[in-house]
PDB file of N, CA and C in Angstrom:
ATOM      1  N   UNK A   1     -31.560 -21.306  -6.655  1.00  0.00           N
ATOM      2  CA  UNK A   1     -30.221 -20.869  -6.349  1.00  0.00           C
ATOM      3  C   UNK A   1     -29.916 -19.595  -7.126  1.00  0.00           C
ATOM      4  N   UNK A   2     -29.358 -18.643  -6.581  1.00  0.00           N
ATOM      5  CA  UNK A   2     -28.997 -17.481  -7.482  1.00  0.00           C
ATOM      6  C   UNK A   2     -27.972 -17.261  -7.794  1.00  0.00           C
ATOM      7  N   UNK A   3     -27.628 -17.095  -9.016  1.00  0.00           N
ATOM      8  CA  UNK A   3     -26.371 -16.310  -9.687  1.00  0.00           C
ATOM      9  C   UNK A   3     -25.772 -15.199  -9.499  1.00  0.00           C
ATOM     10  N   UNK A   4     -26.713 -14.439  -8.398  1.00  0.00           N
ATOM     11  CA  UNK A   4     -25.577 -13.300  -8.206  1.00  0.00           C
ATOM     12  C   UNK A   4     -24.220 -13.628  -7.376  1.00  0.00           C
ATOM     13  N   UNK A   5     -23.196 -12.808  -8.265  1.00  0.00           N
ATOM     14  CA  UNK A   5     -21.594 -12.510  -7.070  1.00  0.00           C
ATOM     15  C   UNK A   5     -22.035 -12.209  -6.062  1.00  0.00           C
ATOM     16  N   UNK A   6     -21.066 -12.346  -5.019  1.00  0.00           N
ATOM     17  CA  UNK A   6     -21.208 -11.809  -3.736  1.00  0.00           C
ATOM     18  C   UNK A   6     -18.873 -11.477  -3.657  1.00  0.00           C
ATOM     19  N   UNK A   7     -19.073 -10.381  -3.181  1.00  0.00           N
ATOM     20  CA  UNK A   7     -17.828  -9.463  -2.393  1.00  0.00           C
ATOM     21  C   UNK A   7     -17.368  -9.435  -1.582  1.00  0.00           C
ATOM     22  N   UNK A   8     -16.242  -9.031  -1.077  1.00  0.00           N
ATOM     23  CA  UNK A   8     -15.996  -8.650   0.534  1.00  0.00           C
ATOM     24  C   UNK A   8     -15.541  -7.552   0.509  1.00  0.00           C
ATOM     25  N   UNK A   9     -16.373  -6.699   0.683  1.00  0.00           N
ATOM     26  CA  UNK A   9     -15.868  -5.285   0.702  1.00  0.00           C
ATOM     27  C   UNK A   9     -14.534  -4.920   1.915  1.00  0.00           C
ATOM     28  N   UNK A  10     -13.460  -4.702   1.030  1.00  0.00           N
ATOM     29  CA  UNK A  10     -12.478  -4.726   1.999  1.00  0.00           C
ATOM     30  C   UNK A  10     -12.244  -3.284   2.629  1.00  0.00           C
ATOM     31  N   UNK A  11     -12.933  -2.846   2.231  1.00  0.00           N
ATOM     32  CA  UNK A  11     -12.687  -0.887   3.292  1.00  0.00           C
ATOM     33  C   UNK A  11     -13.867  -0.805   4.523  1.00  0.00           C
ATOM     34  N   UNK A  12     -14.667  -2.336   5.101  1.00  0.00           N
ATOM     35  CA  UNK A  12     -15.350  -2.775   5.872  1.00  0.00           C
ATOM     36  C   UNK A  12     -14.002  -3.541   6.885  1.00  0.00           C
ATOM     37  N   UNK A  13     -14.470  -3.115   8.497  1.00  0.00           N
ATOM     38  CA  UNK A  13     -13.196  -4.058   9.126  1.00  0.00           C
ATOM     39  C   UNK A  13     -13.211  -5.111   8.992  1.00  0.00           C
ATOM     40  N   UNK A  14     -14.694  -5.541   8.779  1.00  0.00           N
ATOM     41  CA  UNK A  14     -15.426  -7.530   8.514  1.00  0.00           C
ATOM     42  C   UNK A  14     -14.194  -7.634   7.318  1.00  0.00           C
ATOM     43  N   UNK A  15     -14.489  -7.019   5.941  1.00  0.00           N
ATOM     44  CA  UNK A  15     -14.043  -7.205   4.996  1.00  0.00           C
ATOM     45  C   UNK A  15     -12.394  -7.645   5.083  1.00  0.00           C
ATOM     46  N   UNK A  16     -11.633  -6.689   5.656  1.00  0.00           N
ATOM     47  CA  UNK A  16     -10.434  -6.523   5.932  1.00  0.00           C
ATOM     48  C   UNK A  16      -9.565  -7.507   6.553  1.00  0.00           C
ATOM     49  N   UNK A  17     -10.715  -7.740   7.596  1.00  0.00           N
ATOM     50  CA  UNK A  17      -9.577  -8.997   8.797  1.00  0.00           C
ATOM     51  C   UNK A  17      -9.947 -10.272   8.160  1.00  0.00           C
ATOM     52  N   UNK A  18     -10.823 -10.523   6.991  1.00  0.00           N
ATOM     53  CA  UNK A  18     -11.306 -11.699   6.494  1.00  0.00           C
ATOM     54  C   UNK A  18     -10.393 -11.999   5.362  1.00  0.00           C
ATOM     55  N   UNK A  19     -10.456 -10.697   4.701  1.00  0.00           N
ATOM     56  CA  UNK A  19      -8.889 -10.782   3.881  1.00  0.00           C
ATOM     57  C   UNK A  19      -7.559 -11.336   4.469  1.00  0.00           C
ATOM     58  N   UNK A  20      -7.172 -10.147   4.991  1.00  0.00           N
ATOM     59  CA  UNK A  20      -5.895 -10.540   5.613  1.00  0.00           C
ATOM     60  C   UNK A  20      -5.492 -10.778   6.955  1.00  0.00           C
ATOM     61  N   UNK A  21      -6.363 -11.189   7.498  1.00  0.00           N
ATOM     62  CA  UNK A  21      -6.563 -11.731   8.928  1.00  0.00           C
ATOM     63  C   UNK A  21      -6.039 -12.733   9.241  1.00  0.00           C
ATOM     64  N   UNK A  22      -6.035 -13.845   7.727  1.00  0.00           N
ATOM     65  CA  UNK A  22      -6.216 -15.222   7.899  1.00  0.00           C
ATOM     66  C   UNK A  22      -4.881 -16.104   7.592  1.00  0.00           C
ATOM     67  N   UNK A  23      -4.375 -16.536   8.340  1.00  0.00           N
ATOM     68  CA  UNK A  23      -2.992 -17.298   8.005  1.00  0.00           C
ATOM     69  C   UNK A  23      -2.671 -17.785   6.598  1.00  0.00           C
ATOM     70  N   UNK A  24      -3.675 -18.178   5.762  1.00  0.00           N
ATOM     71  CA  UNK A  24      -3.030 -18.418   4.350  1.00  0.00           C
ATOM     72  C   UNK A  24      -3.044 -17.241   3.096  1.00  0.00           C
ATOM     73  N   UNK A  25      -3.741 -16.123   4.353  1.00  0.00           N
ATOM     74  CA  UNK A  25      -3.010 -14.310   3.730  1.00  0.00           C
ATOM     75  C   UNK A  25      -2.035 -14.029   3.769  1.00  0.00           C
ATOM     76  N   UNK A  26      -1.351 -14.699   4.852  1.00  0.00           N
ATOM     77  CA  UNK A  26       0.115 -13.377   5.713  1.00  0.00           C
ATOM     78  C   UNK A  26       0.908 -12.887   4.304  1.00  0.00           C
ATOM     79  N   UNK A  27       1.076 -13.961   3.814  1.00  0.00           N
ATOM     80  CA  UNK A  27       1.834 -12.942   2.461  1.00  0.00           C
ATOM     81  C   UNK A  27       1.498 -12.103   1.681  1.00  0.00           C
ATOM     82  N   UNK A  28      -0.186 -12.020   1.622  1.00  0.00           N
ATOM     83  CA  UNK A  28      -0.243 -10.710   1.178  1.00  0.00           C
ATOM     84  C   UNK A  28      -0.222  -9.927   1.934  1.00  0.00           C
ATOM     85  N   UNK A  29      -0.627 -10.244   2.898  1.00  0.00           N
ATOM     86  CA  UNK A  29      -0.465  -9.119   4.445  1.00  0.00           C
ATOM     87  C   UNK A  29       0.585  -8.204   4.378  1.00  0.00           C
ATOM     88  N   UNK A  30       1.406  -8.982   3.968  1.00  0.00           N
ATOM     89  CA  UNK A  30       2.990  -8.347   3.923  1.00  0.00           C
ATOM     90  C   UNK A  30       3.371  -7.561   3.041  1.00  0.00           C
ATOM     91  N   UNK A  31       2.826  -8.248   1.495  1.00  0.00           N
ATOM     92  CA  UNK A  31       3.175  -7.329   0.882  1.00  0.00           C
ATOM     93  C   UNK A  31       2.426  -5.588   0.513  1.00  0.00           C
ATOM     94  N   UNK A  32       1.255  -6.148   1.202  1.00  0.00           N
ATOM     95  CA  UNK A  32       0.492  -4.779   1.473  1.00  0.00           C
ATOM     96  C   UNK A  32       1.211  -3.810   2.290  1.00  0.00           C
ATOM     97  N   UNK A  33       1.333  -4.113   3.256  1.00  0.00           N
ATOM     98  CA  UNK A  33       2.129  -3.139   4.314  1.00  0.00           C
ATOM     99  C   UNK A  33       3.387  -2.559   3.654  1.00  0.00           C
ATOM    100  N   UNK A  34       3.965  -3.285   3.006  1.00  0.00           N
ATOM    101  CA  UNK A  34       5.399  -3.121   2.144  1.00  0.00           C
ATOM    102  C   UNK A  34       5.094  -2.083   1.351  1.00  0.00           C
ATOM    103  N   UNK A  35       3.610  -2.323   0.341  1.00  0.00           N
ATOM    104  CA  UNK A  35       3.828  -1.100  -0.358  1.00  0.00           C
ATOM    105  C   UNK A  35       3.052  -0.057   0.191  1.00  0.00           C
ATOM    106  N   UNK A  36       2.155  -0.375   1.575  1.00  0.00           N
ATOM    107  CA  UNK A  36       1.789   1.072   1.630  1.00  0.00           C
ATOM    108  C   UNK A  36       2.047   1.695   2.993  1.00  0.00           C
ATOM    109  N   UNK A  37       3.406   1.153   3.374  1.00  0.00           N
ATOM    110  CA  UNK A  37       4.427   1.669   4.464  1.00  0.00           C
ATOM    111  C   UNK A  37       5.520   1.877   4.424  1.00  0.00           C
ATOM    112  N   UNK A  38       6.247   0.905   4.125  1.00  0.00           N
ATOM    113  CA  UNK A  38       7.645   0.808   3.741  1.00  0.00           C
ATOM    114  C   UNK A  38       8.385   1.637   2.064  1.00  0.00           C
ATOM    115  N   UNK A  39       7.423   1.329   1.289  1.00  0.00           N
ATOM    116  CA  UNK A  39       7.948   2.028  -0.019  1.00  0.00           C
ATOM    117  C   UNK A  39       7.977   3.540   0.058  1.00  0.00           C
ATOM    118  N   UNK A  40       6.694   4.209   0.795  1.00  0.00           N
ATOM    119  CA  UNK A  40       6.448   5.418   0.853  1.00  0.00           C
ATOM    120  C   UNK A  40       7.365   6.151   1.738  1.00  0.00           C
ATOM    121  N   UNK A  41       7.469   5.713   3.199  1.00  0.00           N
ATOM    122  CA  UNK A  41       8.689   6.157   3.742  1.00  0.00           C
ATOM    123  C   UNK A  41      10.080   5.889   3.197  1.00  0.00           C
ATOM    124  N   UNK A  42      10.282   4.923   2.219  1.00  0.00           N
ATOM    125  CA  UNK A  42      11.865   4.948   1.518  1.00  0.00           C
ATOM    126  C   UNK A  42      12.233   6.184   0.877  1.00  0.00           C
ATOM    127  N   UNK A  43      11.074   6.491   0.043  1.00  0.00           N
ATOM    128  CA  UNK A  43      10.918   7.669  -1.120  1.00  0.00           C
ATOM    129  C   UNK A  43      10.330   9.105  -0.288  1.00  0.00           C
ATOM    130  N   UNK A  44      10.219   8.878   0.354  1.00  0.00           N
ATOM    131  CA  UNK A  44      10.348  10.355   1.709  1.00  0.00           C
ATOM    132  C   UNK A  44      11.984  10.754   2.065  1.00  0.00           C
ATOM    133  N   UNK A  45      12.698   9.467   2.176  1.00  0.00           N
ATOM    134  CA  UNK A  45      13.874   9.899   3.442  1.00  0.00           C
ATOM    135  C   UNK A  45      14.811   9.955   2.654  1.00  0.00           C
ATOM    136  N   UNK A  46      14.574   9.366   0.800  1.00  0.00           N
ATOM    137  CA  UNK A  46      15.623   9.936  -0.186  1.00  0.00           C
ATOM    138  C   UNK A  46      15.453  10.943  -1.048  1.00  0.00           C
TER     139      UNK A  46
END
């Protein structure tokens, strides 16, 4: 049996939709989008 880690490279689409694809993600789902949609356009339009 081996000891190496294994990853999910999330900048892979595999990686990505395995992350947050998965129903007991959605909340991070969310809060991802929050900060890298919603915060950035707040601090644009003020």
């Amino acid at each position: 049996m081996s000891t190496k880690e294994r990853y999910i490279n999330l900048f892979t689409d595999y990686g990505f939709k395995k992350k947050f694809g998965e129903e007991p993600n959605k909340n991070l789902l969310l809060d991802f989008l929050i900060v890298s949609l919603i915060i950035p356009y707040l601090q644009l339009i003020s």
